[in-house]
Structure formats: structure tokens, C-alpha cells
C-alpha atoms as a PDB file:
ATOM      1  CA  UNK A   1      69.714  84.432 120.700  1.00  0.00           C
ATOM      2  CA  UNK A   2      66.811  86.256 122.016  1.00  0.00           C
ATOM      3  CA  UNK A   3      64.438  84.662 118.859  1.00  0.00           C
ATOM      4  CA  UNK A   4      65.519  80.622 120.017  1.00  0.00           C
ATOM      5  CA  UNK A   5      63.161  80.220 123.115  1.00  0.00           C
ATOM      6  CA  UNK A   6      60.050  82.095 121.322  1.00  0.00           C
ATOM      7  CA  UNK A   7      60.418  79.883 118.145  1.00  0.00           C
ATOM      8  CA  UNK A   8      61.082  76.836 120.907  1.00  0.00           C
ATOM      9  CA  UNK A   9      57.740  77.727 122.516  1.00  0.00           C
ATOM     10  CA  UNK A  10      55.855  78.379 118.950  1.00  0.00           C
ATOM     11  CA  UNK A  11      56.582  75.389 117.501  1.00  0.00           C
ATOM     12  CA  UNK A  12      55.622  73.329 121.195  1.00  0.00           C
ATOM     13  CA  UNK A  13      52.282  74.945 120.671  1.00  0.00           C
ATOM     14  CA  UNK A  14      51.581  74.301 116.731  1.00  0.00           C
ATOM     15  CA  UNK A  15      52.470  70.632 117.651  1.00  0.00           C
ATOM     16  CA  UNK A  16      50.169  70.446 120.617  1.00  0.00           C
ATOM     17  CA  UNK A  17      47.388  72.857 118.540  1.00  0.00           C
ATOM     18  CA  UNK A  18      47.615  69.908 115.796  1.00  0.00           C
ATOM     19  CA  UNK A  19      47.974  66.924 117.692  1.00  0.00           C
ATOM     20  CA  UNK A  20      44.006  68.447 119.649  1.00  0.00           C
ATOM     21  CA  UNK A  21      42.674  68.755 115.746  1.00  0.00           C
ATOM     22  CA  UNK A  22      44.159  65.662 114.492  1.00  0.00           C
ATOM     23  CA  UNK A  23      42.511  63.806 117.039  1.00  0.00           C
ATOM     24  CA  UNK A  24      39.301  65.999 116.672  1.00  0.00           C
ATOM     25  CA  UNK A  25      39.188  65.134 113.231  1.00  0.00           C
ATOM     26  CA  UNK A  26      39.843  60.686 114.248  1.00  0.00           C
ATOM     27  CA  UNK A  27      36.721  60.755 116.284  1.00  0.00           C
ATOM     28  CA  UNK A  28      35.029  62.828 113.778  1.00  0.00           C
ATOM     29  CA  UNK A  29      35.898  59.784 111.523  1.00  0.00           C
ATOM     30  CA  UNK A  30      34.860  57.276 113.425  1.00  0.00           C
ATOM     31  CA  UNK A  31      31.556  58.297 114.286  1.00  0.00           C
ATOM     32  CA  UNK A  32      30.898  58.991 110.953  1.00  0.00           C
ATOM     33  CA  UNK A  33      31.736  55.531 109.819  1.00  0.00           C
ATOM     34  CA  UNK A  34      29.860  53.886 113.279  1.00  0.00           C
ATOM     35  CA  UNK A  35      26.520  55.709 112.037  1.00  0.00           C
ATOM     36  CA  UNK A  36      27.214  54.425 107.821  1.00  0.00           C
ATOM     37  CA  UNK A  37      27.587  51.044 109.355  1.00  0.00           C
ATOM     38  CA  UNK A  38      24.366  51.567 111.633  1.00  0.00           C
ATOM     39  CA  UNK A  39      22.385  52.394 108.687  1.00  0.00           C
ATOM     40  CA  UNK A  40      23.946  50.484 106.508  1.00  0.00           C
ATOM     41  CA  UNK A  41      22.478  47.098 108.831  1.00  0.00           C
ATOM     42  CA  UNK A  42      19.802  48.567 109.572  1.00  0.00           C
ATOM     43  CA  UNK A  43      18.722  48.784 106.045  1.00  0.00           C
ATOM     44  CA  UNK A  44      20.146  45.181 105.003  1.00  0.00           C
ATOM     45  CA  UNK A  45      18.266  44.067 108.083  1.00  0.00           C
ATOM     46  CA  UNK A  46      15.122  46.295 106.803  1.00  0.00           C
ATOM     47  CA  UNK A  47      15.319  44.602 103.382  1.00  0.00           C
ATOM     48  CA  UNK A  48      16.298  40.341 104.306  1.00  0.00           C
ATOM     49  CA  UNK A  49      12.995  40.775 106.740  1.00  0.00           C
ATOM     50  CA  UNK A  50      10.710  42.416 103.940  1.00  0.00           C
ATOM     51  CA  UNK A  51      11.816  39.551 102.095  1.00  0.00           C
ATOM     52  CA  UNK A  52      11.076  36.445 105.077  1.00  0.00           C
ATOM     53  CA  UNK A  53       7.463  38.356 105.200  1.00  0.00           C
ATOM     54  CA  UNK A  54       6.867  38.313 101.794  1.00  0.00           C
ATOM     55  CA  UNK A  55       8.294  34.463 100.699  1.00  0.00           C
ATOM     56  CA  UNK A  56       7.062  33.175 104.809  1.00  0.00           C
ATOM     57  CA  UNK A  57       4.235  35.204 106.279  1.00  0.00           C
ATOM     58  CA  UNK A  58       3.423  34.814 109.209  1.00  0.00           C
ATOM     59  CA  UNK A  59       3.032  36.795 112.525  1.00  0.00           C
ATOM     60  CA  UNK A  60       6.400  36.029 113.515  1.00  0.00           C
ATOM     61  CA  UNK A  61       8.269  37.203 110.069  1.00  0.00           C
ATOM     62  CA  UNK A  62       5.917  40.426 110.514  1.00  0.00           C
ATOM     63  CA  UNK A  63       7.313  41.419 113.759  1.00  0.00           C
ATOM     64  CA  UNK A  64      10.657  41.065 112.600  1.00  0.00           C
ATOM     65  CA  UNK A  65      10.190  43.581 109.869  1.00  0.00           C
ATOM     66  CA  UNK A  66       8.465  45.848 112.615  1.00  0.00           C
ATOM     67  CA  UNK A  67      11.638  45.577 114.357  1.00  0.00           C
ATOM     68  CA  UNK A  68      13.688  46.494 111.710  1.00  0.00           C
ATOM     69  CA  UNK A  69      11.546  49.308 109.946  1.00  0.00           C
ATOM     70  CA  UNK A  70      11.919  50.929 113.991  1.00  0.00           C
ATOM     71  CA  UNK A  71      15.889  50.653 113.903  1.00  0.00           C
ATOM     72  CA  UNK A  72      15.108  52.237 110.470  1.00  0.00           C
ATOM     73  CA  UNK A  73      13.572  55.347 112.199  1.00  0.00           C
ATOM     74  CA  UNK A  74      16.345  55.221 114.592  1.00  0.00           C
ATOM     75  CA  UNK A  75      19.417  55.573 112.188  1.00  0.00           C
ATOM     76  CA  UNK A  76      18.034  56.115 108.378  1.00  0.00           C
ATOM     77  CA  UNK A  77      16.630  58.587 107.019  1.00  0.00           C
ATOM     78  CA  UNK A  78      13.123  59.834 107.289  1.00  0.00           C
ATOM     79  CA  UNK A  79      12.829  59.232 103.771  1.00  0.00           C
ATOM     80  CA  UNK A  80      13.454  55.532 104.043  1.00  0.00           C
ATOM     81  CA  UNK A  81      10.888  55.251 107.169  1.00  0.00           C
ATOM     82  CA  UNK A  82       7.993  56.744 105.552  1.00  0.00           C
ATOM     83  CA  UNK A  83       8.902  54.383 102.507  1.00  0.00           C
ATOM     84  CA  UNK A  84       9.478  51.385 104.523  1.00  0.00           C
ATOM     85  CA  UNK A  85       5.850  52.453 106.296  1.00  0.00           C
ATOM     86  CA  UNK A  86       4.189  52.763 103.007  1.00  0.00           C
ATOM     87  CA  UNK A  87       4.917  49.243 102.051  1.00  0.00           C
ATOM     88  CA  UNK A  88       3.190  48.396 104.895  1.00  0.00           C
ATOM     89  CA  UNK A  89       0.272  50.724 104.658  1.00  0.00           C
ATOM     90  CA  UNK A  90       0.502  48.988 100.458  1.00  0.00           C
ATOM     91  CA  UNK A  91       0.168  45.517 101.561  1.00  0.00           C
ATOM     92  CA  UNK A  92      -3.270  44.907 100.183  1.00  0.00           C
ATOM     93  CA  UNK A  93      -3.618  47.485  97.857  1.00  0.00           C
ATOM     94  CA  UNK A  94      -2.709  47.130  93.695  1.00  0.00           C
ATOM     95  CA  UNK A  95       0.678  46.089  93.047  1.00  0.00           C
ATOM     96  CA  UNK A  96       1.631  49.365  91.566  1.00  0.00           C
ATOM     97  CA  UNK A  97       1.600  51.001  94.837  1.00  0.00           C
ATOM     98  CA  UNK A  98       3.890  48.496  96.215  1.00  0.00           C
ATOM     99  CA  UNK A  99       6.165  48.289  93.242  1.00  0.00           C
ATOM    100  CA  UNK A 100       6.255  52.480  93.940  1.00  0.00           C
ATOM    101  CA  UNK A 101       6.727  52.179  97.870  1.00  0.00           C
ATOM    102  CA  UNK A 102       9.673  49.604  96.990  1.00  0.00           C
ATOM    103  CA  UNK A 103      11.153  51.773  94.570  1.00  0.00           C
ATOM    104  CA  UNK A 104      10.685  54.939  96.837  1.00  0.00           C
ATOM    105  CA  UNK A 105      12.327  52.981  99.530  1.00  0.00           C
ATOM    106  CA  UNK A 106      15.709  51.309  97.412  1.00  0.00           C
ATOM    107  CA  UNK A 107      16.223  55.209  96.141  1.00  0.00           C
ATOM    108  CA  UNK A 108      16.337  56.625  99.512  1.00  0.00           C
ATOM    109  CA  UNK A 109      18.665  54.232 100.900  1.00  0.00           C
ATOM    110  CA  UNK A 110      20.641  54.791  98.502  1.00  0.00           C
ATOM    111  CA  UNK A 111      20.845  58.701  98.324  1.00  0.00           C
ATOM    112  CA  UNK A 112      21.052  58.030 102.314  1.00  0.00           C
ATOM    113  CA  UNK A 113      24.142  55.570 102.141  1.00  0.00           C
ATOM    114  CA  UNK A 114      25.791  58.063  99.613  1.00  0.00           C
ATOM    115  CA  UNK A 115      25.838  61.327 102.363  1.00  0.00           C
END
């Protein structure tokens, strides 16, 4: 009778022990799937306003890619800033560049999105 209350008590603890890394492990979770779906708009956002500059330019369209290259630096990857700045910096320069820039850019998004 002696073992009842100690195995009582154990088994009170490894439930409250789990329940603190179950929940642990939710929040984990979640803010692992908040910052995905913070880059993941931010480089959608990135891209559909390198595209309005490009088809519409105009002072307005090149703000709005500013904007969205900074929430860039704010949740990508470093890789996919200095990209995103080297399209800019490749604006009037050969097509080559660009085409390279671009390419730089799609590739670290996507090795980004994939961690």
C-alpha cells in the first residue's frame, strides 16, 4: 500500500511535466508558421510590385517595391535582400545582370521558404 500514493504523485507530475512541453512545443508551432507566412507575403508582395514597376513605371510603382524589398529585410533572408537590392542597383545595366539578380533572388526565396 505504501507504493499507491508515490505512483499517485508520479504520474500527477509526468502529466503536468507533459502538458508544460506540449504546450511549449504549440507555440513553438505557431510562431514558426506566423514567420513562413510573414515571408512567404512578404516575398509575393516583393515579386507582384517588381512586376507593377517593370509593366507601369512610375514613381509611385517604385516606392511600392521599396516598401516591399524593406519588409523583405525585415522577415527574409539576407540572401533575398541583397538580391532584391541588386535588381535595383541592375536597372540600367545589360540584361544579363538582371536576368542573374532575378535568378539569384527566385533561388533564395526558395531555399528560404524550404527552412
Amino acid at each position: 500500500m505504501d507504493w499507491v500514493l508515490p505512483l499517485i504523485g508520479g504520474l500527477g507530475i509526468g502529466s503536468l511535466l507533459k502538458s508544460v512541453i506540449d504546450n511549449f512545443n504549440s507555440r513553438r508551432a505557431v510562431m514558426k508558421d506566423r514567420l513562413y507566412q510573414e515571408k512567404r507575403e512578404a516575398y509575393l508582395g516583393l515579386l507582384g510590385a517588381l512586376h507593377k514597376a517593370a509593366v507601369q513605371p512610375s514613381d509611385e510603382n517604385s516606392k511600392d517595391f521599396a516598401l516591399w524589398q524593406t519588409r523583405c529585410q525585415l522577415f527574409g533572408s539576407p540572401d533575398a535582400a541583397r538580391f532584391a537590392q541588386a535588381i535595383v542597383e541592375t536597372n540600367d545595366r545589360p540584361r544579363s545582370e538582371r536576368e542573374s539578380a532575378f535568378s539569384g533572388l527566385i533561388e533564395s526565396m526558395r531555399d528560404d521558404l524550404r527552412r
